[in-house]
C-alpha atoms as a PDB file:
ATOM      1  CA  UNK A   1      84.450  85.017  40.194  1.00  0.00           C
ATOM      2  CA  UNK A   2      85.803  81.190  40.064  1.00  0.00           C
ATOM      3  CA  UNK A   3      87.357  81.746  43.577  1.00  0.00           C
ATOM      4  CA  UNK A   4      86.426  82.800  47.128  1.00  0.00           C
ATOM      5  CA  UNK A   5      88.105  83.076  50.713  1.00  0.00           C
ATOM      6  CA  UNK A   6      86.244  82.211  53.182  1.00  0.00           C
ATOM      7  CA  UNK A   7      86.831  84.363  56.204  1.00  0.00           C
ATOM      8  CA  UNK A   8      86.512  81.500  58.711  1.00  0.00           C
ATOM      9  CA  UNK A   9      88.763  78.385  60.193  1.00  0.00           C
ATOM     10  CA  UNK A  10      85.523  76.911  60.693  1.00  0.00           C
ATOM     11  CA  UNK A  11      85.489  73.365  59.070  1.00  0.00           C
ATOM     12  CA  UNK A  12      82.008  72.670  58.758  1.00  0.00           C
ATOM     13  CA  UNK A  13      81.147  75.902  57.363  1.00  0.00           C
ATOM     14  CA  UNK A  14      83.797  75.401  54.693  1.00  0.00           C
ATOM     15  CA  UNK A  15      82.289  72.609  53.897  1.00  0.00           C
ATOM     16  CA  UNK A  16      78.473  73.964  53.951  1.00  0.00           C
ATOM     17  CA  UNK A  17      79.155  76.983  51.938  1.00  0.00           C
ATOM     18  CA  UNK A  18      81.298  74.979  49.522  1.00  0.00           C
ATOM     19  CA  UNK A  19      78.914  72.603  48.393  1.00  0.00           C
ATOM     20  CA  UNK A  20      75.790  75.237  47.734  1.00  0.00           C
ATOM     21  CA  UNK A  21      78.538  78.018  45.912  1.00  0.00           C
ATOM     22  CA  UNK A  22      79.987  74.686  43.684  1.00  0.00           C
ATOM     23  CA  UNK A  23      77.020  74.363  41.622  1.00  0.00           C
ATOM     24  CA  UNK A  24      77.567  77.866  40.599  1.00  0.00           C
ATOM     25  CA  UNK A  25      81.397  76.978  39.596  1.00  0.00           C
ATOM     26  CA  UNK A  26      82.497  78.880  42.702  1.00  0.00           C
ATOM     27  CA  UNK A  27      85.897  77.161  44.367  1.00  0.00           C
ATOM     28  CA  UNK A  28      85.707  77.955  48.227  1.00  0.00           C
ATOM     29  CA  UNK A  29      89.601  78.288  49.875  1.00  0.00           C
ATOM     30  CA  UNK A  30      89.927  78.643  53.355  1.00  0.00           C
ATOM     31  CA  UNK A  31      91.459  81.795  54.648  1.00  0.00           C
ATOM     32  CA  UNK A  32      94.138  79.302  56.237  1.00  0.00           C
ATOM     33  CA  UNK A  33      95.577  78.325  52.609  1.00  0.00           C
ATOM     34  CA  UNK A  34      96.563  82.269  53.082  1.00  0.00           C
ATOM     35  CA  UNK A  35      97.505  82.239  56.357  1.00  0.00           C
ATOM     36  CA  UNK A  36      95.422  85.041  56.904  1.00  0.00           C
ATOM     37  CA  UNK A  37      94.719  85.276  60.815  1.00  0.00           C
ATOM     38  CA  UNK A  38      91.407  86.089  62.221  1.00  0.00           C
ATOM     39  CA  UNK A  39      89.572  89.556  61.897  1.00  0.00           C
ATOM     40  CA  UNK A  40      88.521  91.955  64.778  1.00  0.00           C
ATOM     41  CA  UNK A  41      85.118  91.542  65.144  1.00  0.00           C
ATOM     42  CA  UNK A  42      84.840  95.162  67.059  1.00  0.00           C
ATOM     43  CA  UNK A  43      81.120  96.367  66.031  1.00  0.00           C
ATOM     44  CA  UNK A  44      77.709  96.130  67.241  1.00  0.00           C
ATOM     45  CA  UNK A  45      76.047  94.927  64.305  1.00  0.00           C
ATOM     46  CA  UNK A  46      76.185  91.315  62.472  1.00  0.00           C
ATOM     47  CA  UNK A  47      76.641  93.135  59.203  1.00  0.00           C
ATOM     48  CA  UNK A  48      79.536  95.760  59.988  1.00  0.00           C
ATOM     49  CA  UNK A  49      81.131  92.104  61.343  1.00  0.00           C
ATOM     50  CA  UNK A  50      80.583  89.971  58.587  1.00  0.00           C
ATOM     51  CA  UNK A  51      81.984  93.145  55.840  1.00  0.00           C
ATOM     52  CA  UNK A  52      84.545  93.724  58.431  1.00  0.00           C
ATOM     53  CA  UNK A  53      85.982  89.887  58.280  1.00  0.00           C
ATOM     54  CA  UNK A  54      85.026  89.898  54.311  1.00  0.00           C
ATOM     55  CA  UNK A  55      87.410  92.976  53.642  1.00  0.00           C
ATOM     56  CA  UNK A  56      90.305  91.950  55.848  1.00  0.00           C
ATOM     57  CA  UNK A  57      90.367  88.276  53.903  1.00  0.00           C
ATOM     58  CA  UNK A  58      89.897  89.907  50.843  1.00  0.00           C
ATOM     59  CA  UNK A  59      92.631  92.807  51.222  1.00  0.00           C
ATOM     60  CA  UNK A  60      94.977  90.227  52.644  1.00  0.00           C
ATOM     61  CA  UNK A  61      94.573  87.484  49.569  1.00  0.00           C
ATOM     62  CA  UNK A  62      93.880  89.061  46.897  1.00  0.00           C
ATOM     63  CA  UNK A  63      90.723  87.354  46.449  1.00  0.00           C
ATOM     64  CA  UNK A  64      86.944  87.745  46.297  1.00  0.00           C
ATOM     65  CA  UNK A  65      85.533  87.275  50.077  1.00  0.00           C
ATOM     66  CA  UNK A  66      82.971  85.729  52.219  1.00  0.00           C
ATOM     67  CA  UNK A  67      82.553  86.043  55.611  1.00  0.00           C
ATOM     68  CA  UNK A  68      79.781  85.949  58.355  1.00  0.00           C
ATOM     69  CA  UNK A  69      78.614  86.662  61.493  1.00  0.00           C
ATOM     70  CA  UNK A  70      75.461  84.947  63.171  1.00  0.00           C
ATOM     71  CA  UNK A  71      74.324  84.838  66.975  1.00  0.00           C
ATOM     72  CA  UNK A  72      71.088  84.456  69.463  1.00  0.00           C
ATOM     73  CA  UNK A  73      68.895  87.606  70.385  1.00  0.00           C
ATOM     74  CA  UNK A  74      66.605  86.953  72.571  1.00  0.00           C
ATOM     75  CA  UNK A  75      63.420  89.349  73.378  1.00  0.00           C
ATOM     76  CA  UNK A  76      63.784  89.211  77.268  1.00  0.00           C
ATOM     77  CA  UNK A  77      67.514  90.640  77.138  1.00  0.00           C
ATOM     78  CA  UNK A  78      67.024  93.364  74.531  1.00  0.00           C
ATOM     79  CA  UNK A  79      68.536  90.991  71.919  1.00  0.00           C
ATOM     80  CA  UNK A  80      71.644  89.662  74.081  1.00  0.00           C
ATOM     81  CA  UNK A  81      74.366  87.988  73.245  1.00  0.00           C
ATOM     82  CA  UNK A  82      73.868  89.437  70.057  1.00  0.00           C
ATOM     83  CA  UNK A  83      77.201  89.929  68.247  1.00  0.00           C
ATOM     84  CA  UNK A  84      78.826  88.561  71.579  1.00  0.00           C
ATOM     85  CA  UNK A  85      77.201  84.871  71.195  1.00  0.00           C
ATOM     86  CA  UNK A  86      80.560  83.204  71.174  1.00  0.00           C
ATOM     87  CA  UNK A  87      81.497  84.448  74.022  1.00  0.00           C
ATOM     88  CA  UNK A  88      78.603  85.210  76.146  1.00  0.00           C
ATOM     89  CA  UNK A  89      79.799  83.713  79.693  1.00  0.00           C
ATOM     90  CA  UNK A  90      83.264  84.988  79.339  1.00  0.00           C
ATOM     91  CA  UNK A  91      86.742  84.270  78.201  1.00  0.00           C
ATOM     92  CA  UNK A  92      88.083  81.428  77.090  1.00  0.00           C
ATOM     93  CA  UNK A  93      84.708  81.087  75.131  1.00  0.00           C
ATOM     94  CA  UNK A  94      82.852  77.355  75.846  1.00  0.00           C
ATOM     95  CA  UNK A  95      79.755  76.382  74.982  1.00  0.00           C
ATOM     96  CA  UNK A  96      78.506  75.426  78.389  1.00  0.00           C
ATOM     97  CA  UNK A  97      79.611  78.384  79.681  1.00  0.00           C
ATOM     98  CA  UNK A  98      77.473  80.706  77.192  1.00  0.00           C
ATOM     99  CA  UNK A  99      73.966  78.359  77.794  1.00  0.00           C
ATOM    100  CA  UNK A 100      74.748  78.653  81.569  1.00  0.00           C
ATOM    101  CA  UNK A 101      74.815  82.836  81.719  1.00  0.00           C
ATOM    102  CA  UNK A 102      72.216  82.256  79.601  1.00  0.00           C
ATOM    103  CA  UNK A 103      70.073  80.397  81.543  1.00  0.00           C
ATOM    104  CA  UNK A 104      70.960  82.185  84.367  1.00  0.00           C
ATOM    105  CA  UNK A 105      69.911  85.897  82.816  1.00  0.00           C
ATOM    106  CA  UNK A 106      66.663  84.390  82.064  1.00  0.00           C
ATOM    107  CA  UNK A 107      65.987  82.617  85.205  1.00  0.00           C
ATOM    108  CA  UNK A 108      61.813  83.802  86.359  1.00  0.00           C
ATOM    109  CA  UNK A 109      61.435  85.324  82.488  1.00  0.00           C
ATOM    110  CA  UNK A 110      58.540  84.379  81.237  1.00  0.00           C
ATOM    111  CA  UNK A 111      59.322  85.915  77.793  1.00  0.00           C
ATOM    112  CA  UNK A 112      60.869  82.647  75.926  1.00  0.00           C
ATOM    113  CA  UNK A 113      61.131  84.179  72.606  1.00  0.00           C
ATOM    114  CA  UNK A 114      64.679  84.020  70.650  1.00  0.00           C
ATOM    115  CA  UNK A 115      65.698  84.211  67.118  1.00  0.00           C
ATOM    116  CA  UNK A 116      68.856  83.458  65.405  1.00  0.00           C
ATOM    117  CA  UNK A 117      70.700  85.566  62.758  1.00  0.00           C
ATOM    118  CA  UNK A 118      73.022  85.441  60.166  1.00  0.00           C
ATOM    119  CA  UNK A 119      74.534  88.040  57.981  1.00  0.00           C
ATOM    120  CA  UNK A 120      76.553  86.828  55.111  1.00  0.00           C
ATOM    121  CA  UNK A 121      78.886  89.697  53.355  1.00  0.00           C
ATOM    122  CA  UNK A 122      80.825  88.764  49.914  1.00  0.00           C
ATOM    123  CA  UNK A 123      83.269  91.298  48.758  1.00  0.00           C
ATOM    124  CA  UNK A 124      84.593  91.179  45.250  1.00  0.00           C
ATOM    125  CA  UNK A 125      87.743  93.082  46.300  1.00  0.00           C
ATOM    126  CA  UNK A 126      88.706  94.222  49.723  1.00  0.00           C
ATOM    127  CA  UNK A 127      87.157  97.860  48.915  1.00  0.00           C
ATOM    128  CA  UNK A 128      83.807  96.752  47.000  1.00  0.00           C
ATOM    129  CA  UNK A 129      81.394  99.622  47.070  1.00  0.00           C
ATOM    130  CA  UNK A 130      78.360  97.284  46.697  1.00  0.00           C
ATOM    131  CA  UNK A 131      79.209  93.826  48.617  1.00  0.00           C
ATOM    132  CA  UNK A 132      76.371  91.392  48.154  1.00  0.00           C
ATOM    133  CA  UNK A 133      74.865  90.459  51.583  1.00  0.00           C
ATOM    134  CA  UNK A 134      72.024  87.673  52.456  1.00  0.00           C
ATOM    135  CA  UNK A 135      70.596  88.052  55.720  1.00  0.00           C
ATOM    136  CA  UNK A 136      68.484  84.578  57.830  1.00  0.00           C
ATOM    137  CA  UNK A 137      66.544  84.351  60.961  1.00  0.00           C
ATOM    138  CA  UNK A 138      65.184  81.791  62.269  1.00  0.00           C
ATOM    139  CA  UNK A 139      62.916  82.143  65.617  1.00  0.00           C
ATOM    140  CA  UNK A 140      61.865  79.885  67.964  1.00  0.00           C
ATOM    141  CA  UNK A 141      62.165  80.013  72.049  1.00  0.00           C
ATOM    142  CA  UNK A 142      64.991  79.054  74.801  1.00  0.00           C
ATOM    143  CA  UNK A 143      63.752  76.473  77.060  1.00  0.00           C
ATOM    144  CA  UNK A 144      64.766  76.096  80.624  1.00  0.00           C
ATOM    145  CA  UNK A 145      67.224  72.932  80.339  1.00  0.00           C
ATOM    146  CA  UNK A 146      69.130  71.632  77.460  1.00  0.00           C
ATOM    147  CA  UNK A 147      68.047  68.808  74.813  1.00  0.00           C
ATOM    148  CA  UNK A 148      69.976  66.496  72.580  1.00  0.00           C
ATOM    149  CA  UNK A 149      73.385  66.016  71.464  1.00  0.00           C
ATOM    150  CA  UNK A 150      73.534  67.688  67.482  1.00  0.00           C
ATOM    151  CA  UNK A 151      74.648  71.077  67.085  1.00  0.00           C
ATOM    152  CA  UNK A 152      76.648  73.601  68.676  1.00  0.00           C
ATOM    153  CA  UNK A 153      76.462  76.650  70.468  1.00  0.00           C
ATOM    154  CA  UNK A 154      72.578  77.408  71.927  1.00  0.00           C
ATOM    155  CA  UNK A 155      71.086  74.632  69.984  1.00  0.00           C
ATOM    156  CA  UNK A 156      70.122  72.042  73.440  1.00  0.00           C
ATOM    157  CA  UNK A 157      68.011  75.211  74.263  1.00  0.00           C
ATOM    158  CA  UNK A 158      66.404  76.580  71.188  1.00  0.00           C
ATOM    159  CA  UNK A 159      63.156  75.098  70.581  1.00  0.00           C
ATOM    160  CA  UNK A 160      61.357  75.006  67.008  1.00  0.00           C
ATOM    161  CA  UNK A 161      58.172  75.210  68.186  1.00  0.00           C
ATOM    162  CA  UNK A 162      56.400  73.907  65.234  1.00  0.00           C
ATOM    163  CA  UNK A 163      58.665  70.277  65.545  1.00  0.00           C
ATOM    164  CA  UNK A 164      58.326  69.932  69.155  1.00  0.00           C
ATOM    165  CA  UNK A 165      62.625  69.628  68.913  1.00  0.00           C
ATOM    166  CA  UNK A 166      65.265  71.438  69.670  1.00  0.00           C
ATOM    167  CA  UNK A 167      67.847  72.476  67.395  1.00  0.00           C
ATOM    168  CA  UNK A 168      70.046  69.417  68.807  1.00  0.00           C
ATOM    169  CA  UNK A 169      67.756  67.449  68.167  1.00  0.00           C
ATOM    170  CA  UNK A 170      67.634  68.103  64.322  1.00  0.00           C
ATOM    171  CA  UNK A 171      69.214  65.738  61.634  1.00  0.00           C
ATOM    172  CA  UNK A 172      71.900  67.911  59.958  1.00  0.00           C
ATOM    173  CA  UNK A 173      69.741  67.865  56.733  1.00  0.00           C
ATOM    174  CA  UNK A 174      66.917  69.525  58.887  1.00  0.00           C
ATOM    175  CA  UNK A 175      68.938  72.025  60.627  1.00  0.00           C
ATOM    176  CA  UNK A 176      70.024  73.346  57.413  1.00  0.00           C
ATOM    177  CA  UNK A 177      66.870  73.671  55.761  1.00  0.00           C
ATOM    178  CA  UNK A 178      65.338  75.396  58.699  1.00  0.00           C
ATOM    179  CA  UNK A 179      68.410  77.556  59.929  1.00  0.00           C
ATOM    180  CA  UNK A 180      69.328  81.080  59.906  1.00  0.00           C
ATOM    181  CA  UNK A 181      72.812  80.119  58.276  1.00  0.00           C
ATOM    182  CA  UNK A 182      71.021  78.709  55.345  1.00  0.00           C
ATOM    183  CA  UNK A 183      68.586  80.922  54.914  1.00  0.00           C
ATOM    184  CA  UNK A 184      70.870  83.654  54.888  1.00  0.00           C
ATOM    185  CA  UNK A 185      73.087  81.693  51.893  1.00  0.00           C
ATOM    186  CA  UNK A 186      70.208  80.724  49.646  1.00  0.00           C
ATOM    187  CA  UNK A 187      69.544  84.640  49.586  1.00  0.00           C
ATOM    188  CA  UNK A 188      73.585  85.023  48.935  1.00  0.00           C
ATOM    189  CA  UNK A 189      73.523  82.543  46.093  1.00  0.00           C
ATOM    190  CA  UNK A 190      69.778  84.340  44.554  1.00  0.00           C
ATOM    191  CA  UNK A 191      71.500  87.267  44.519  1.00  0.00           C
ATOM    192  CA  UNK A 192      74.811  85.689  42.803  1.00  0.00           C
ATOM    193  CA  UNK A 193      72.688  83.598  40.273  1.00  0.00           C
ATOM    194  CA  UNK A 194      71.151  87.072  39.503  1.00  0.00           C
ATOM    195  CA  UNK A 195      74.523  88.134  38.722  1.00  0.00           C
ATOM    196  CA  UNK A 196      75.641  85.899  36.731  1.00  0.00           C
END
């Protein structure tokens, strides 16, 4: 496997996942070189999502796949947004509008706890029996206002606890030690190293 798609337009995850997978000789393309458009994301669960993009990238290049799907579940709200993190507060999908329904469901919880999640799927073909998957979390809690300016997403209002900081408040280099996203890919590449 010298080449994969990733199932994203995401720049910055192209760029992420490309330079952990190069040291294993891996080429990341984006599904854009393709002109593949984006998946459905129509299930309940981060994995079903993540094999769901995967397959349709996969199917429609030719290619081996990657894909994921990550969000915030939080304790108070039965693990809402869940799958529907992007677009939490509604259509189009902003940031501020996601940390504002957010903020408002929680208003008077005292229950602060969160986690994020990622599930990473890589298909070798677009019907691979046995993808290879590599699953992250990484918990903290939601605090009532936002802080800092790094990041995307919930990251003004998840706190790491044990830094005193918010996820915006992280250097990129920290985030990415520390996050669900790259927890979830140094499992992905243990398992493809164990391939190999």
């Amino acid at each position: 496997m010298k080449q994969l798609v990733l199932a994203s337009n995401n720049a910055g995850k192209l760029r992420e996942f490309a330079q952990l997978l190069a040291p294993l000789g891996i080429e990341l393309l984006p599904q854009s070189a393709f002109a593949i458009p984006e998946a459905e994301e129509p299930h309940c669960t981060f994995v079903e999502n993540a094999l769901a993009k995967a397959r349709h990238a996969s199917r429609l290049s030719g290619l081996a796949a990657l894909a994921d799907d990550s969000g915030l579940c939080v304790e108070a709200l039965g693990g809402a947004p869940g799958v529907y993190s992007a677009r939490y507060g509604g259509v189009p999908a902003s940031d501020a509008r996601n940390n504002e329904k957010l903020l408002a469901e929680l208003a008077g919880q005292n229950n602060r706890h969160a986690h994020y999640v990622c599930v990473l799927a890589l298909v070798r073909h677009a019907d691979d029996p046995q993808p290879l998957l590599g699953e992250g979390e990484w918990h903290g809690e939601i605090l009532g206002s936002p802080r800092g300016t790094g990041g995307f997403g919930y990251d003004p209002l998840f706190l790491v606890p044990e830094l005193g900081l918010t996820s915006a408040e992280l250097s990129p280099e920290q985030k990415n030690a520390l996050s669900h996203r790259g927890k979830a890919l140094a499992a992905l590449v243990a398992r493809l190293r164990d391939e190999a």
